[in-house]
N, C-alpha and C. Protein backbone atom coordinates (compact mmCIF):
# COMPACT_ATOMS: atom_id res chain seq x y z
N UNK A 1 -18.68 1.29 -16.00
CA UNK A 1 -18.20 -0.07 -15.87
C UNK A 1 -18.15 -0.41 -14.38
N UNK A 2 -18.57 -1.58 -14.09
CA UNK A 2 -18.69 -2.23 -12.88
C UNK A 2 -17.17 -2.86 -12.33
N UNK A 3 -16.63 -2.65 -11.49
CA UNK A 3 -16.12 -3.76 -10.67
C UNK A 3 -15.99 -4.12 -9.11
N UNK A 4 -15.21 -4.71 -8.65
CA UNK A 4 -14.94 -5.02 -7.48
C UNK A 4 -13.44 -4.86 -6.68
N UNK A 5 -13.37 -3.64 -5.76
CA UNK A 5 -12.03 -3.51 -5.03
C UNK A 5 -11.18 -4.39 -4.29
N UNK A 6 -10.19 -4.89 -4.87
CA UNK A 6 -9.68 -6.15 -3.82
C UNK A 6 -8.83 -4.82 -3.13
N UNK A 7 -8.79 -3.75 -3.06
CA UNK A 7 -7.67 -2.93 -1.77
C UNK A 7 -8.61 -1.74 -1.44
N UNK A 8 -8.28 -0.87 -0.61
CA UNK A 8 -8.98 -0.23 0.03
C UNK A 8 -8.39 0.92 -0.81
N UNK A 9 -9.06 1.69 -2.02
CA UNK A 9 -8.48 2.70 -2.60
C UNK A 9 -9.12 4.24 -2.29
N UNK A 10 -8.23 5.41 -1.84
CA UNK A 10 -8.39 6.59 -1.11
C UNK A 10 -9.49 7.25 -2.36
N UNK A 11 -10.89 7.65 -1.33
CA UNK A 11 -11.37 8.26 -2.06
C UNK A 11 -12.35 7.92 -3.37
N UNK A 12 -12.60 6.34 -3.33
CA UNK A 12 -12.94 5.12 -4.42
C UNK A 12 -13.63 4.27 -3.52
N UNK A 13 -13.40 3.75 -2.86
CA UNK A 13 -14.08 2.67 -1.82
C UNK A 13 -12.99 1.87 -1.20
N UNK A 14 -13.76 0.47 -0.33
CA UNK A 14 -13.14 -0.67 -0.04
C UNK A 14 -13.05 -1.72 -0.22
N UNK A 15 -12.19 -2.63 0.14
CA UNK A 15 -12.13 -4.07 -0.19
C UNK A 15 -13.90 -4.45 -0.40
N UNK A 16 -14.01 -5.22 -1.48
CA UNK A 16 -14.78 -6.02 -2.03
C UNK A 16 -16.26 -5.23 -2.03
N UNK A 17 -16.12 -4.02 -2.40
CA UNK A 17 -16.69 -2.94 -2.67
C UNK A 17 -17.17 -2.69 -4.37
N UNK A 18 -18.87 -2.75 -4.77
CA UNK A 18 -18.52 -2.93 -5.96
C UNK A 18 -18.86 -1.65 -6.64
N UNK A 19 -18.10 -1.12 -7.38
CA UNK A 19 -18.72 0.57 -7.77
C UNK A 19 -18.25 0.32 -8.96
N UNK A 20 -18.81 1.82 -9.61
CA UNK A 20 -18.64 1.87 -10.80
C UNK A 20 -18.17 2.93 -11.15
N UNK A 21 -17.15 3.11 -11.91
CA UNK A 21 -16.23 3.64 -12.56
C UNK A 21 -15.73 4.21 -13.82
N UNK A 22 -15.60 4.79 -14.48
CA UNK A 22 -15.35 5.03 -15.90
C UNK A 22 -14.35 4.00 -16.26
N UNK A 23 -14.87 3.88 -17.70
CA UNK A 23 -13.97 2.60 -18.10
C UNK A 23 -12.45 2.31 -18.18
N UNK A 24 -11.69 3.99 -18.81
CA UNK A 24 -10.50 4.23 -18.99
C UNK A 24 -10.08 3.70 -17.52
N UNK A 25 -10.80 3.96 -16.65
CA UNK A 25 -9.95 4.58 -15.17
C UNK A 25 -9.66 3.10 -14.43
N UNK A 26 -10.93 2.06 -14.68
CA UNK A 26 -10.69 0.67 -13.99
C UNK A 26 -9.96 0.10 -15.39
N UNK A 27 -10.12 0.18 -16.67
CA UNK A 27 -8.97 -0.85 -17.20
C UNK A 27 -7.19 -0.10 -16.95
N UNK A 28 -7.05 0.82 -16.95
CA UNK A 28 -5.83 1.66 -16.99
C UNK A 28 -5.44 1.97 -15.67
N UNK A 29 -6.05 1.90 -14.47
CA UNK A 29 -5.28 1.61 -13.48
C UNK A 29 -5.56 0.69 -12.62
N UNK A 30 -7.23 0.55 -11.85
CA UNK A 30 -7.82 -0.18 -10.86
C UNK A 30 -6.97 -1.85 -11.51
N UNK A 31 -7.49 -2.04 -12.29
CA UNK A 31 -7.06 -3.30 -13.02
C UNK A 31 -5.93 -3.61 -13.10
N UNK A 32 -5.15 -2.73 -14.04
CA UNK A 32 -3.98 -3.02 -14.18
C UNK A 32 -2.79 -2.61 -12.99
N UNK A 33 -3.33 -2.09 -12.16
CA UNK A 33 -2.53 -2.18 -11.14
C UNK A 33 -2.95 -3.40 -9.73
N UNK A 34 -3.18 -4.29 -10.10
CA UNK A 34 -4.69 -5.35 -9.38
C UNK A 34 -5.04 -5.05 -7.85
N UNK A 35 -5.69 -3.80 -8.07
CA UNK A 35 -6.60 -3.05 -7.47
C UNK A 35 -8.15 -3.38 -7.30
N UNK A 36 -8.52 -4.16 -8.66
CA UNK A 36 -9.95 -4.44 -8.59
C UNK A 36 -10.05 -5.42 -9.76
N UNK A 37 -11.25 -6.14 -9.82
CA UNK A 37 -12.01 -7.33 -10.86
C UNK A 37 -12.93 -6.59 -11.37
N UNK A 38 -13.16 -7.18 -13.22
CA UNK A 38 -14.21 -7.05 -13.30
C UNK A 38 -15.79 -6.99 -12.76
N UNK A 39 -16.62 -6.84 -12.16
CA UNK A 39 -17.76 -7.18 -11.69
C UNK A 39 -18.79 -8.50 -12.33
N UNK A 40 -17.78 -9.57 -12.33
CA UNK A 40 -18.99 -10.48 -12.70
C UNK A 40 -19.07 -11.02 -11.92
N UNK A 41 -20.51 -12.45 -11.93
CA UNK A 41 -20.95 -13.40 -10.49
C UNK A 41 -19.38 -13.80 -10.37
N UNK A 42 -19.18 -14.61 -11.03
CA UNK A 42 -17.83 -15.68 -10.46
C UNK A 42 -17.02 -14.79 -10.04
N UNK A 43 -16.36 -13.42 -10.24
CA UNK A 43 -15.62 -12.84 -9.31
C UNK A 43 -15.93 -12.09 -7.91
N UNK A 44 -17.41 -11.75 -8.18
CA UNK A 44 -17.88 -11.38 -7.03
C UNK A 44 -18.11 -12.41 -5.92
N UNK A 45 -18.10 -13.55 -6.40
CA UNK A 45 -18.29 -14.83 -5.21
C UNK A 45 -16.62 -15.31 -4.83
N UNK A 46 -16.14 -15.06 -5.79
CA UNK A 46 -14.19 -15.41 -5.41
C UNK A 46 -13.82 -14.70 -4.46
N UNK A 47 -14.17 -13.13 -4.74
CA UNK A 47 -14.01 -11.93 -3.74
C UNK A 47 -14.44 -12.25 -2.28
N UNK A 48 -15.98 -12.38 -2.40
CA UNK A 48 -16.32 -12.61 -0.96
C UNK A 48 -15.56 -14.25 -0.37
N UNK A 49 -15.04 -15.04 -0.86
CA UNK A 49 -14.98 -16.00 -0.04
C UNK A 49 -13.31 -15.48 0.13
N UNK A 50 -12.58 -14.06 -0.53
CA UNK A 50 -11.43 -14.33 -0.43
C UNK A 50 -10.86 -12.79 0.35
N UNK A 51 -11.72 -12.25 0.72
CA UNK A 51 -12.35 -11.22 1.60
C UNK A 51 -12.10 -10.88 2.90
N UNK A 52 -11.62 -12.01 3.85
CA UNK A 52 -11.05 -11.66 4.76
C UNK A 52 -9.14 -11.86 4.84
N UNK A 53 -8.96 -12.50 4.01
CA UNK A 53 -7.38 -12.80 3.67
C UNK A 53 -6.56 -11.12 2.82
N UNK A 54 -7.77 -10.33 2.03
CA UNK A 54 -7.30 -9.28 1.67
C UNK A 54 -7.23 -8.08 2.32
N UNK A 55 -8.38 -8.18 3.59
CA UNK A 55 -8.45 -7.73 4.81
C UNK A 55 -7.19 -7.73 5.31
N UNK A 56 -6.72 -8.92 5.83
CA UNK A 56 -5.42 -8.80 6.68
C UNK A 56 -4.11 -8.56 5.95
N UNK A 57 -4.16 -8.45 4.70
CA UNK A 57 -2.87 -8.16 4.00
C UNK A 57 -3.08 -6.39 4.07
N UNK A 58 -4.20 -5.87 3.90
CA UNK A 58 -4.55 -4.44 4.25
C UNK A 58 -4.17 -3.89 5.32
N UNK A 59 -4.45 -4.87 6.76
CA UNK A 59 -4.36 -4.25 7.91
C UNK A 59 -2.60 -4.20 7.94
N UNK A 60 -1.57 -5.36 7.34
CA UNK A 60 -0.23 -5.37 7.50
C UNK A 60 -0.19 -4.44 6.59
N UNK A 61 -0.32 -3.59 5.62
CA UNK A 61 -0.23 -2.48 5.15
C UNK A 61 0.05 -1.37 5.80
N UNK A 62 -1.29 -1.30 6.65
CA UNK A 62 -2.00 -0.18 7.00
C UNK A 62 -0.85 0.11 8.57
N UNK A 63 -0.46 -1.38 9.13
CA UNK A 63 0.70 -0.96 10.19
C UNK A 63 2.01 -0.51 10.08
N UNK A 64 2.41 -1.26 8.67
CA UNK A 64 3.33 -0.94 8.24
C UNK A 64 3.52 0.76 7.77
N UNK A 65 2.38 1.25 7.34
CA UNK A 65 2.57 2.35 7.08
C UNK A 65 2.51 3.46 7.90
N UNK A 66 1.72 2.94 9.42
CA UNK A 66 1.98 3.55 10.69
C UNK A 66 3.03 3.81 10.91
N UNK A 67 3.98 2.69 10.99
CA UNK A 67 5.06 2.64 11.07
C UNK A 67 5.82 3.66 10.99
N UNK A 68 6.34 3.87 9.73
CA UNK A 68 6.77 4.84 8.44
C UNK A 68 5.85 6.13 8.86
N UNK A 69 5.01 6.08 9.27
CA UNK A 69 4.44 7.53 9.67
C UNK A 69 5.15 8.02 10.83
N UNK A 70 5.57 7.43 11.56
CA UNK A 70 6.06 7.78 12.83
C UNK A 70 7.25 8.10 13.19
N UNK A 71 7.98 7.29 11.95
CA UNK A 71 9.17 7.66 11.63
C UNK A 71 9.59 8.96 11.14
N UNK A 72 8.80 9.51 10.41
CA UNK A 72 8.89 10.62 9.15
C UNK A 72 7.99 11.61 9.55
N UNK A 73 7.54 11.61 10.21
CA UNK A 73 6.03 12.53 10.40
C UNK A 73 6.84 13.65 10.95
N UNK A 74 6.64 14.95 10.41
CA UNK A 74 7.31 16.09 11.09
C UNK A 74 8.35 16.33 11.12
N UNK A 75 9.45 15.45 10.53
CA UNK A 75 10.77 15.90 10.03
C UNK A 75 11.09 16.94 9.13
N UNK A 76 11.77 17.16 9.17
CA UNK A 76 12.62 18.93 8.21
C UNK A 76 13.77 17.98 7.48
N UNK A 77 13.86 18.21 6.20
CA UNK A 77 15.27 17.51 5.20
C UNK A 77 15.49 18.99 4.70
N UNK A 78 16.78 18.86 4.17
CA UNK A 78 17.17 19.88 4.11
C UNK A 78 17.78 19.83 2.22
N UNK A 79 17.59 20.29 1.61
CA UNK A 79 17.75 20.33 0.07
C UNK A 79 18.79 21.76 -0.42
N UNK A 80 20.39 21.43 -1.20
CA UNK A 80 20.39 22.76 -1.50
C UNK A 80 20.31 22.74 -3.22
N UNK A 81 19.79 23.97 -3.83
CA UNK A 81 19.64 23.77 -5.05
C UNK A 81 19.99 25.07 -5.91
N UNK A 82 20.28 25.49 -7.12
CA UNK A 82 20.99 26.71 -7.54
C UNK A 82 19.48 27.60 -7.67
N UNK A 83 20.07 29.01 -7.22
CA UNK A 83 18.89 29.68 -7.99
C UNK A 83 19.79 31.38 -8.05
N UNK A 84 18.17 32.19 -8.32
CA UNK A 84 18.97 33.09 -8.76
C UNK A 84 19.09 34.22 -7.48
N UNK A 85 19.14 35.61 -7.60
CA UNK A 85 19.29 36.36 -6.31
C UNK A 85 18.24 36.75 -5.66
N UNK A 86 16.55 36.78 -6.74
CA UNK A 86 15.62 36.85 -6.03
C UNK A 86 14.94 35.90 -5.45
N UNK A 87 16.15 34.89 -4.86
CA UNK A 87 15.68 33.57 -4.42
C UNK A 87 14.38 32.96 -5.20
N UNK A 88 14.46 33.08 -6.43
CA UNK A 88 14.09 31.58 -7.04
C UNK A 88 14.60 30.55 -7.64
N UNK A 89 14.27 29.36 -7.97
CA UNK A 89 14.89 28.05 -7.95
C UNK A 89 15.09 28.05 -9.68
N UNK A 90 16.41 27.34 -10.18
CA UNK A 90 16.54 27.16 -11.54
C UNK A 90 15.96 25.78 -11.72
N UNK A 91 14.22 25.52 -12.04
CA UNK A 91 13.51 24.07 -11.80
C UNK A 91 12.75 24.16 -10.51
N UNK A 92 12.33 23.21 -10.27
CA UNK A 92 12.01 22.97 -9.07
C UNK A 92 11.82 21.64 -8.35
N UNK A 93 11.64 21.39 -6.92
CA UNK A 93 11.89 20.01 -6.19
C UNK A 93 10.93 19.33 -6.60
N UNK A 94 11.33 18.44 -7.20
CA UNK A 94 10.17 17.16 -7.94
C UNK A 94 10.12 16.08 -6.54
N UNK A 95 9.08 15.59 -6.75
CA UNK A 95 8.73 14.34 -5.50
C UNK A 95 9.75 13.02 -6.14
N UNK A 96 10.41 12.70 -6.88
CA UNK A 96 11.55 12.08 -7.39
C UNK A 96 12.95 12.47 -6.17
N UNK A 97 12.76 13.44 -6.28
CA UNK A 97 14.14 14.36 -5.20
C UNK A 97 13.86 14.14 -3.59
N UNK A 98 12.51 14.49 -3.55
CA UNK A 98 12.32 13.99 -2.23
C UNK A 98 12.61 12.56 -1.78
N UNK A 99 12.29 12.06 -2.80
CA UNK A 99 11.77 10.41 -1.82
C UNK A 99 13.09 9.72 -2.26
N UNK A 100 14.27 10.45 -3.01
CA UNK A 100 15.70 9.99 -2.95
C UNK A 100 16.37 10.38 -1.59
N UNK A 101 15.62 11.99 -0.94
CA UNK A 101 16.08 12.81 0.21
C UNK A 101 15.57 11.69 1.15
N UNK A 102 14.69 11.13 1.39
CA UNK A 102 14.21 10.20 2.67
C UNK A 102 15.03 9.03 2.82
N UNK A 103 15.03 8.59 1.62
CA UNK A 103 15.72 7.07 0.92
C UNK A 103 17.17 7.42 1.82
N UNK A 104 17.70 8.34 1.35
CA UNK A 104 19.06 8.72 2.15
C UNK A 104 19.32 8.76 3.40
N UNK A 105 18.38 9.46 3.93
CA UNK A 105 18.55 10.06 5.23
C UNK A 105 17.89 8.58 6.49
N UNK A 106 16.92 8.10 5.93
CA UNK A 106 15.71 7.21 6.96
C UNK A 106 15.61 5.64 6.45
N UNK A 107 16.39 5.71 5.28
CA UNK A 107 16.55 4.26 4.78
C UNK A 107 15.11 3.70 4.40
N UNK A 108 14.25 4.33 4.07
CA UNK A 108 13.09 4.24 4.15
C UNK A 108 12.74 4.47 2.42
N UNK A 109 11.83 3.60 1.98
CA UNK A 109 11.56 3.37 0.15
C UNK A 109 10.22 4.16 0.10
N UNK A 110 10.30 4.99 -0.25
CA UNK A 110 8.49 6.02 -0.46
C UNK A 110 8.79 6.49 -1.90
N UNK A 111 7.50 6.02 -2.30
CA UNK A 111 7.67 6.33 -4.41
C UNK A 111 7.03 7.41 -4.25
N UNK A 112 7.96 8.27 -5.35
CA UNK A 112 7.28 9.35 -5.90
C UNK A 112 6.05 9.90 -6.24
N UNK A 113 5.33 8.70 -6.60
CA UNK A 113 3.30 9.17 -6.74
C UNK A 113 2.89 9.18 -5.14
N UNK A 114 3.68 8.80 -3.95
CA UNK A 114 3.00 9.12 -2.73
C UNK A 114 3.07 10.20 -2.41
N UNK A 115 4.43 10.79 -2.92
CA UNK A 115 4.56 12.42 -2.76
C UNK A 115 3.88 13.46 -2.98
N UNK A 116 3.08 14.43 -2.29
CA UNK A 116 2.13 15.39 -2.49
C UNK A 116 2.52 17.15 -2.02
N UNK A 117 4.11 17.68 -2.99
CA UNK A 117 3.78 19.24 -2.64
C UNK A 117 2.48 19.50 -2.57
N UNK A 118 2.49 20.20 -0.85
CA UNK A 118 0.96 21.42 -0.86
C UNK A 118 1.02 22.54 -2.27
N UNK A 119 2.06 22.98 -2.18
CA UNK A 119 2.34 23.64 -3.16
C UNK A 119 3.73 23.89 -4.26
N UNK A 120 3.86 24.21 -5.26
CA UNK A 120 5.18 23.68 -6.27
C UNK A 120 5.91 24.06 -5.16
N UNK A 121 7.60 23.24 -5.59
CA UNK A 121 8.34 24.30 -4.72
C UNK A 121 9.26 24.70 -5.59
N UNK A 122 9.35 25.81 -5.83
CA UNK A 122 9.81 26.63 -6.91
C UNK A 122 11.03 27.92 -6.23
N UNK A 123 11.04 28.33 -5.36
CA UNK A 123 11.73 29.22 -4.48
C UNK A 123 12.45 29.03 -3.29
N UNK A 124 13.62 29.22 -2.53
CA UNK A 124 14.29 29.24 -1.37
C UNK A 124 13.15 29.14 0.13
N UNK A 125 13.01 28.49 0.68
CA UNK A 125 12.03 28.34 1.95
C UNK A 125 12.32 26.67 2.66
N UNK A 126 11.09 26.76 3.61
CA UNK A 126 10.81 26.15 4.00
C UNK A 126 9.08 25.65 3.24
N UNK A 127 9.15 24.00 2.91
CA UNK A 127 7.68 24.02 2.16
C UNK A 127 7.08 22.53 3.28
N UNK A 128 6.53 22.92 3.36
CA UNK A 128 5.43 21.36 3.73
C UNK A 128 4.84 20.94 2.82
N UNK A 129 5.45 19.13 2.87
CA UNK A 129 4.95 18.41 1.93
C UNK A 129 3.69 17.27 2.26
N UNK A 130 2.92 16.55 2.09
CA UNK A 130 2.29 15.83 2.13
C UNK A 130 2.78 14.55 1.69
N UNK A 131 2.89 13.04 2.80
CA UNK A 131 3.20 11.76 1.88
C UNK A 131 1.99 11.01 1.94
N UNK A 132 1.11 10.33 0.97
CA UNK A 132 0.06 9.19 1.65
C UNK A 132 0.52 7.69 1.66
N UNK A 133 1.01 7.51 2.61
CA UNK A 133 1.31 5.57 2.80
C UNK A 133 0.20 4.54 2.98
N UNK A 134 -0.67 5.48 3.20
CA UNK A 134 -2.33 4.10 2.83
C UNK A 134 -2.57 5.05 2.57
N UNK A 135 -4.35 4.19 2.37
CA UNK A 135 -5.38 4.81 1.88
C UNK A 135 -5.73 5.94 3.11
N UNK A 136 -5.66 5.34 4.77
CA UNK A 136 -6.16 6.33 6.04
C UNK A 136 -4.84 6.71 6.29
N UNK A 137 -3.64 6.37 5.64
CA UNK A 137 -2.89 7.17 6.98
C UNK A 137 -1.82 8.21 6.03
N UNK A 138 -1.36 9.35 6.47
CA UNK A 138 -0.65 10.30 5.72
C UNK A 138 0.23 10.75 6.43
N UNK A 139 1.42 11.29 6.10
CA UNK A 139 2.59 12.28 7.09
C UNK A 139 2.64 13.63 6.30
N UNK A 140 3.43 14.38 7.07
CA UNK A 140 3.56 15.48 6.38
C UNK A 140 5.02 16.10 7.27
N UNK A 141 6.15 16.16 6.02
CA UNK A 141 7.17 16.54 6.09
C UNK A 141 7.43 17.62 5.97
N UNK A 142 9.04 18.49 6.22
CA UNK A 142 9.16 19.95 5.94
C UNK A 142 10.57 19.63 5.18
N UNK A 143 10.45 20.56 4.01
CA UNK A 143 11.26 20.44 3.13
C UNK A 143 12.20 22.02 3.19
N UNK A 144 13.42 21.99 3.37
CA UNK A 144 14.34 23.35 3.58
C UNK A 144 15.16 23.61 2.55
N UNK A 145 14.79 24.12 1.87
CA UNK A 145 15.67 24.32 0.18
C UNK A 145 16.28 25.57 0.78
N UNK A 146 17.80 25.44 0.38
CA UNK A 146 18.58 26.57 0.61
C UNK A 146 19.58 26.37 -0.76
N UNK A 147 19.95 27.84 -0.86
CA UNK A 147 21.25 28.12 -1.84
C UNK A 147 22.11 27.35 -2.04
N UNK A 148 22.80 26.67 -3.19
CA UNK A 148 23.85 25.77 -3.63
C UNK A 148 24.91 26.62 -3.81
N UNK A 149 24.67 27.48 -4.58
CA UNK A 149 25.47 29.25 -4.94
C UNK A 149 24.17 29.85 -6.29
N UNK A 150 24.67 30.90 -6.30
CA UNK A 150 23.95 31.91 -6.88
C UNK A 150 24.51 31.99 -7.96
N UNK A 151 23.92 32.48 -9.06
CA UNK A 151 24.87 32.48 -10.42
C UNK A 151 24.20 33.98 -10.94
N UNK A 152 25.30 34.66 -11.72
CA UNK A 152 24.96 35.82 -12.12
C UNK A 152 24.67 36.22 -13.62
């Protein structure tokens, strides 16, 4: 299935970009998240005449999320959570937990699907996380899970 990108999506293309896609994937998200148009003439001519206005709502994106990168980029939060004595975690830190940990600390709103553990975090450490706030720009935080108490 054909359409057309009104946003610059990571890894998919750019604004007013027309590719093609599996169908599930542009009606169930590109679409319904209005990410992209069908590919017909009349939208492909709406697009281009409307093409540089989605441009600059991109670029206030794309600063805004500088922004927020600069803020957050390389910070350590600190998480405590129960586990057991061979320091592992009862559960583990969901990107829900994190982006309540930022929300707290930086006053700052980052949803949970931006959140990217490198890897689960399932055990007592230090983990580096991955956030993507655009499509080009990313931070990467350090997450410090320590002991709440130990249970026997």
């Amino acid at each position: 299935m054909k359409v057309i990108l009104l946003e610059n999506v990571k890894r998919i293309g750019s604004i007013g970009e027309v590719i093609a896609v599996k169908r599930g994937f542009a009606r169930n998200y590109l679409i319904a998240n209005k990410k992209a148009l069908y590919a017909s003439k009349e939208n492909i001519n709406q697009v281009e005449k409307i093409k540089t206005e989605l441009t600059k709502k991109d670029n206030e994106k794309k600063k805004e999320a500088s922004q927020i990168a600069q803020q957050i980029n390389g910070k350590e939060y600190s998480i405590k959570k129960l586990s057991t004595e061979n320091k592992e975690l009862y559960g583990s830190v969901k990107p829900t937990e994190i982006a309540k940990l930022i929300q707290e600390e930086n006053r700052i709103k980052i949803k949970p699907s931006m959140i990217q553990p490198i890897k689960e975090i399932k055990a007592l450490g230090k983990f580096k996380v991955k956030i993507s706030l655009h499509s080009e720009i990313d931070a990467e935080i350090s997450i410090k899970v320590s002991s709440a108490e130990t249970i026997q």
